[in-house]
N, C-alpha and C. Protein backbone atom coordinates (compact mmCIF):
# COMPACT_ATOMS: atom_id res chain seq x y z
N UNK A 1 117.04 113.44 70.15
CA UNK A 1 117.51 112.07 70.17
C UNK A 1 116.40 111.18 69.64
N UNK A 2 116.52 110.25 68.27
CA UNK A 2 115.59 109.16 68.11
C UNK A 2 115.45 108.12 69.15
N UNK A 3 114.11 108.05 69.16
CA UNK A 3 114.00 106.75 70.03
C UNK A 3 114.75 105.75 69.93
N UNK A 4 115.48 105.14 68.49
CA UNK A 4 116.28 104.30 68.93
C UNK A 4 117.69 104.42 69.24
N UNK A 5 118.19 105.55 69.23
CA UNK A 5 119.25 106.04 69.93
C UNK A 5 118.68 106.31 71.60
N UNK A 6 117.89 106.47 71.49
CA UNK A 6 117.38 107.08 73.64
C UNK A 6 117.58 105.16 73.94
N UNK A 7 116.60 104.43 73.16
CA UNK A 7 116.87 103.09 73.64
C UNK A 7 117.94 102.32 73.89
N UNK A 8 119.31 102.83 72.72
CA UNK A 8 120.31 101.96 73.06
C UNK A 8 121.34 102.89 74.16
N UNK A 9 120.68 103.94 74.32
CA UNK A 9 121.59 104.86 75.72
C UNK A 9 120.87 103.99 76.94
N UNK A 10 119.63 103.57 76.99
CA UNK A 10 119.12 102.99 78.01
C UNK A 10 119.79 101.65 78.33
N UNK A 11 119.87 101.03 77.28
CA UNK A 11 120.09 99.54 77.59
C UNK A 11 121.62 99.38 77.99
N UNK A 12 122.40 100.65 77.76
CA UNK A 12 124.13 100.52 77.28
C UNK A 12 123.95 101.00 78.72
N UNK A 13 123.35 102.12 79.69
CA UNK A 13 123.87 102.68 80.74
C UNK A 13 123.15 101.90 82.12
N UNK A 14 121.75 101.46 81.71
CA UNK A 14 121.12 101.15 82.63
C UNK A 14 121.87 99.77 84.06
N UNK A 15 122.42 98.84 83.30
CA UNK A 15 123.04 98.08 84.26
C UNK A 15 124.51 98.50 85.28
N UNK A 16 125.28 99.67 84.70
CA UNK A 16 125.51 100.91 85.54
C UNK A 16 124.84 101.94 86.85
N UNK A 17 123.84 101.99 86.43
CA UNK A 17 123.31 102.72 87.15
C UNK A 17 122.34 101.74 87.99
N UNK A 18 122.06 100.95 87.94
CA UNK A 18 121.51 100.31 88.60
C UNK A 18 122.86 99.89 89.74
N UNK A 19 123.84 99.63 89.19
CA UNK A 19 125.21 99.23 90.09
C UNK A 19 125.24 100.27 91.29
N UNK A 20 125.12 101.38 90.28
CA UNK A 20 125.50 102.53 91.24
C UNK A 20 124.44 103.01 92.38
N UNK A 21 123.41 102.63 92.17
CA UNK A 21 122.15 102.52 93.37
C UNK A 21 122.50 101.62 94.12
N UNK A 22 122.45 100.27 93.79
CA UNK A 22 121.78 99.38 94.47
C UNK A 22 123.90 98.82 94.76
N UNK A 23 124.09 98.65 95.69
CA UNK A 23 125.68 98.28 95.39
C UNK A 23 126.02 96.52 95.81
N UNK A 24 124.58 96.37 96.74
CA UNK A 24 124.95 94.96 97.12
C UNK A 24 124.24 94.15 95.61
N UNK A 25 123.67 94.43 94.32
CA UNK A 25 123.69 93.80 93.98
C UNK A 25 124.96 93.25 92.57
N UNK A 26 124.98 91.74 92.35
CA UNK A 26 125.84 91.24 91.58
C UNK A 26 125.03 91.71 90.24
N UNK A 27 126.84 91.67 90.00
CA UNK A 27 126.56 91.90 88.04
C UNK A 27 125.80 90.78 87.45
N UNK A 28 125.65 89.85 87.77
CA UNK A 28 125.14 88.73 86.81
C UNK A 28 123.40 88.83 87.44
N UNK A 29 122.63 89.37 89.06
CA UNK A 29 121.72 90.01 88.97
C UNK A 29 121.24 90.91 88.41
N UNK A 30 122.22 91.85 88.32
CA UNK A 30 121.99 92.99 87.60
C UNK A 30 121.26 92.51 86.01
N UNK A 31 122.29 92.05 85.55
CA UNK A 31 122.14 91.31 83.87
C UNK A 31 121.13 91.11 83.92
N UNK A 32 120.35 90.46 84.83
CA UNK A 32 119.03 89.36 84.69
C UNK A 32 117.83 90.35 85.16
N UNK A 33 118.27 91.14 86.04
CA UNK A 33 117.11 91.91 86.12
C UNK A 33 116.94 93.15 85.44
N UNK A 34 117.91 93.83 84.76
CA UNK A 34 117.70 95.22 83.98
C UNK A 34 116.95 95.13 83.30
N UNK A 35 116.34 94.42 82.47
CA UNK A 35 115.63 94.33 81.61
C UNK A 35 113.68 94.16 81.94
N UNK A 36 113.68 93.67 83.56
CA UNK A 36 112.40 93.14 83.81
C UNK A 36 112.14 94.05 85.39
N UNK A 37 111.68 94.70 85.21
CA UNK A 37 111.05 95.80 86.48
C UNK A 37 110.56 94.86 87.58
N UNK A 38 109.76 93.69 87.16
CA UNK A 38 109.55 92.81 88.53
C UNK A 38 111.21 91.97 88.99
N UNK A 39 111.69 91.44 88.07
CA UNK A 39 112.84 91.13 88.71
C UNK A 39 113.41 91.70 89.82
N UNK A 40 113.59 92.82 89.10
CA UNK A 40 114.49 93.73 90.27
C UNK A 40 113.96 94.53 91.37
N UNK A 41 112.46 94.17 91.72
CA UNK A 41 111.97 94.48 92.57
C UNK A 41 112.20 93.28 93.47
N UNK A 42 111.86 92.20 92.96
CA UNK A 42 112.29 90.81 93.80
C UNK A 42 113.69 90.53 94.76
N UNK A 43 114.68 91.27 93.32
CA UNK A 43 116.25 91.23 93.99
C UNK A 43 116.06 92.15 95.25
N UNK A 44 115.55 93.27 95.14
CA UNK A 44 115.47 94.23 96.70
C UNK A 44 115.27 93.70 97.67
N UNK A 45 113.95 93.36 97.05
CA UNK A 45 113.27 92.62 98.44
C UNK A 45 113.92 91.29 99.33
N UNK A 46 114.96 90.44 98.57
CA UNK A 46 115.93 89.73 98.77
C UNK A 46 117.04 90.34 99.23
N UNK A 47 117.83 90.91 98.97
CA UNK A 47 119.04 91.43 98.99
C UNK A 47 119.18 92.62 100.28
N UNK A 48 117.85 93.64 99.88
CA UNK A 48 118.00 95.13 101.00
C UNK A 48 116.93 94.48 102.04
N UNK A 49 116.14 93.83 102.01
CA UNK A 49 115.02 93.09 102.74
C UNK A 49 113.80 94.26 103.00
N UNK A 50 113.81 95.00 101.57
CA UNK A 50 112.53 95.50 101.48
C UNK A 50 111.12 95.44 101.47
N UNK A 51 110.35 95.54 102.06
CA UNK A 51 108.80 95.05 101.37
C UNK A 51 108.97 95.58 100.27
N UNK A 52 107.90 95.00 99.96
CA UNK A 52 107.29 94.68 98.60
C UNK A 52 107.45 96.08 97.96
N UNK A 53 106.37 96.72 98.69
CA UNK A 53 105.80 97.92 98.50
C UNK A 53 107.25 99.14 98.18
N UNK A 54 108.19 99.04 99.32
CA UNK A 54 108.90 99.54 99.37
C UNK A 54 109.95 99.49 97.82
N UNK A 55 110.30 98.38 97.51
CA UNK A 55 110.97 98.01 96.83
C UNK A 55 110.57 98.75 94.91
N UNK A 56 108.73 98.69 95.16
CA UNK A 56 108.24 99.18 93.74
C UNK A 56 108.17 100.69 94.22
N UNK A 57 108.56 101.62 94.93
CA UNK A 57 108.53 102.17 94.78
C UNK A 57 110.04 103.01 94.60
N UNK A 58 111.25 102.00 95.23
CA UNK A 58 112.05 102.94 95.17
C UNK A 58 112.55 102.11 92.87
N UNK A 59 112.24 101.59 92.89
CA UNK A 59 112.60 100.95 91.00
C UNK A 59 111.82 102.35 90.43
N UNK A 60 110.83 102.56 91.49
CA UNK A 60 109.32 103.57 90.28
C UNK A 60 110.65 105.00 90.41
N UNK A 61 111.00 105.49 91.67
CA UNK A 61 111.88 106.59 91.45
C UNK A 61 112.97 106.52 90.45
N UNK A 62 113.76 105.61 90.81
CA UNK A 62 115.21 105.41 90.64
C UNK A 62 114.51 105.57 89.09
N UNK A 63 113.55 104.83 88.28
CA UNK A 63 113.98 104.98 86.60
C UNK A 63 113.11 105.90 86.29
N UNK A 64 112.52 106.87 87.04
CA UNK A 64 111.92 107.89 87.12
C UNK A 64 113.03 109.09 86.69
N UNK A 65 114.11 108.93 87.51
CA UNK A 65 115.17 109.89 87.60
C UNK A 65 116.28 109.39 86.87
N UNK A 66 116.17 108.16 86.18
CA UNK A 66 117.01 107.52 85.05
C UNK A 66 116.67 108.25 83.78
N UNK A 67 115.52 108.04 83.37
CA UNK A 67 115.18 108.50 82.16
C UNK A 67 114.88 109.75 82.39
N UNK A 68 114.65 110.97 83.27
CA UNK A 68 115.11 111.94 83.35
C UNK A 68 116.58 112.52 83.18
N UNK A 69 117.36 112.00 83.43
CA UNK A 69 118.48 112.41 82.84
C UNK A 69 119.03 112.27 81.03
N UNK A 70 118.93 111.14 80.96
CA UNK A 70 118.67 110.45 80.11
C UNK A 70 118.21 111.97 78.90
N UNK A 71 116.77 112.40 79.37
CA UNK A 71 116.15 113.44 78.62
C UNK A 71 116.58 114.35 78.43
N UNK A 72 117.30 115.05 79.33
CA UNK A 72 118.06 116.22 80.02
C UNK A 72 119.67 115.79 78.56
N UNK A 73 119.70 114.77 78.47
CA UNK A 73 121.04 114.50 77.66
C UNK A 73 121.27 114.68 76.04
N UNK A 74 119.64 114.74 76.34
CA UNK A 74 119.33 114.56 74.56
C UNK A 74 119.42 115.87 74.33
């Protein structure tokens, strides 16, 4: 898979899968944070009432095991 095919599988699936983790958050969060790793550490910590800590680590898994599949696809 070229990188810019892996990139537009990322950008096309990622606000999906983020749905599918995280369920209390809204689509129009979603929108705003897929793109920015601190965002959506912020939304956690708002939304699931994660610390901080907690929150960067479950974003560090979750696209840990995103783009592992992702790889696995190519």
């Amino acid at each position: 898979m070229t990188h810019a095919t892996f990139e537009w599988h990322q950008s096309r699936l990622l606000p999906g899968e983020i749905q599918n983790r995280w369920k209390y958050l809204t689509t129009s969060e979603i929108e705003e944070c897929s793109a920015d790793r601190s965002k959506l550490i912020g939304m956690l910590q708002v939304r699931y009432g994660f610390a901080k800590r907690r929150a960067e680590k479950e974003v560090e898994h979750f696209f840990g095991q995103f783009l592992d599949r992702l790889r696995m696809a190519a």
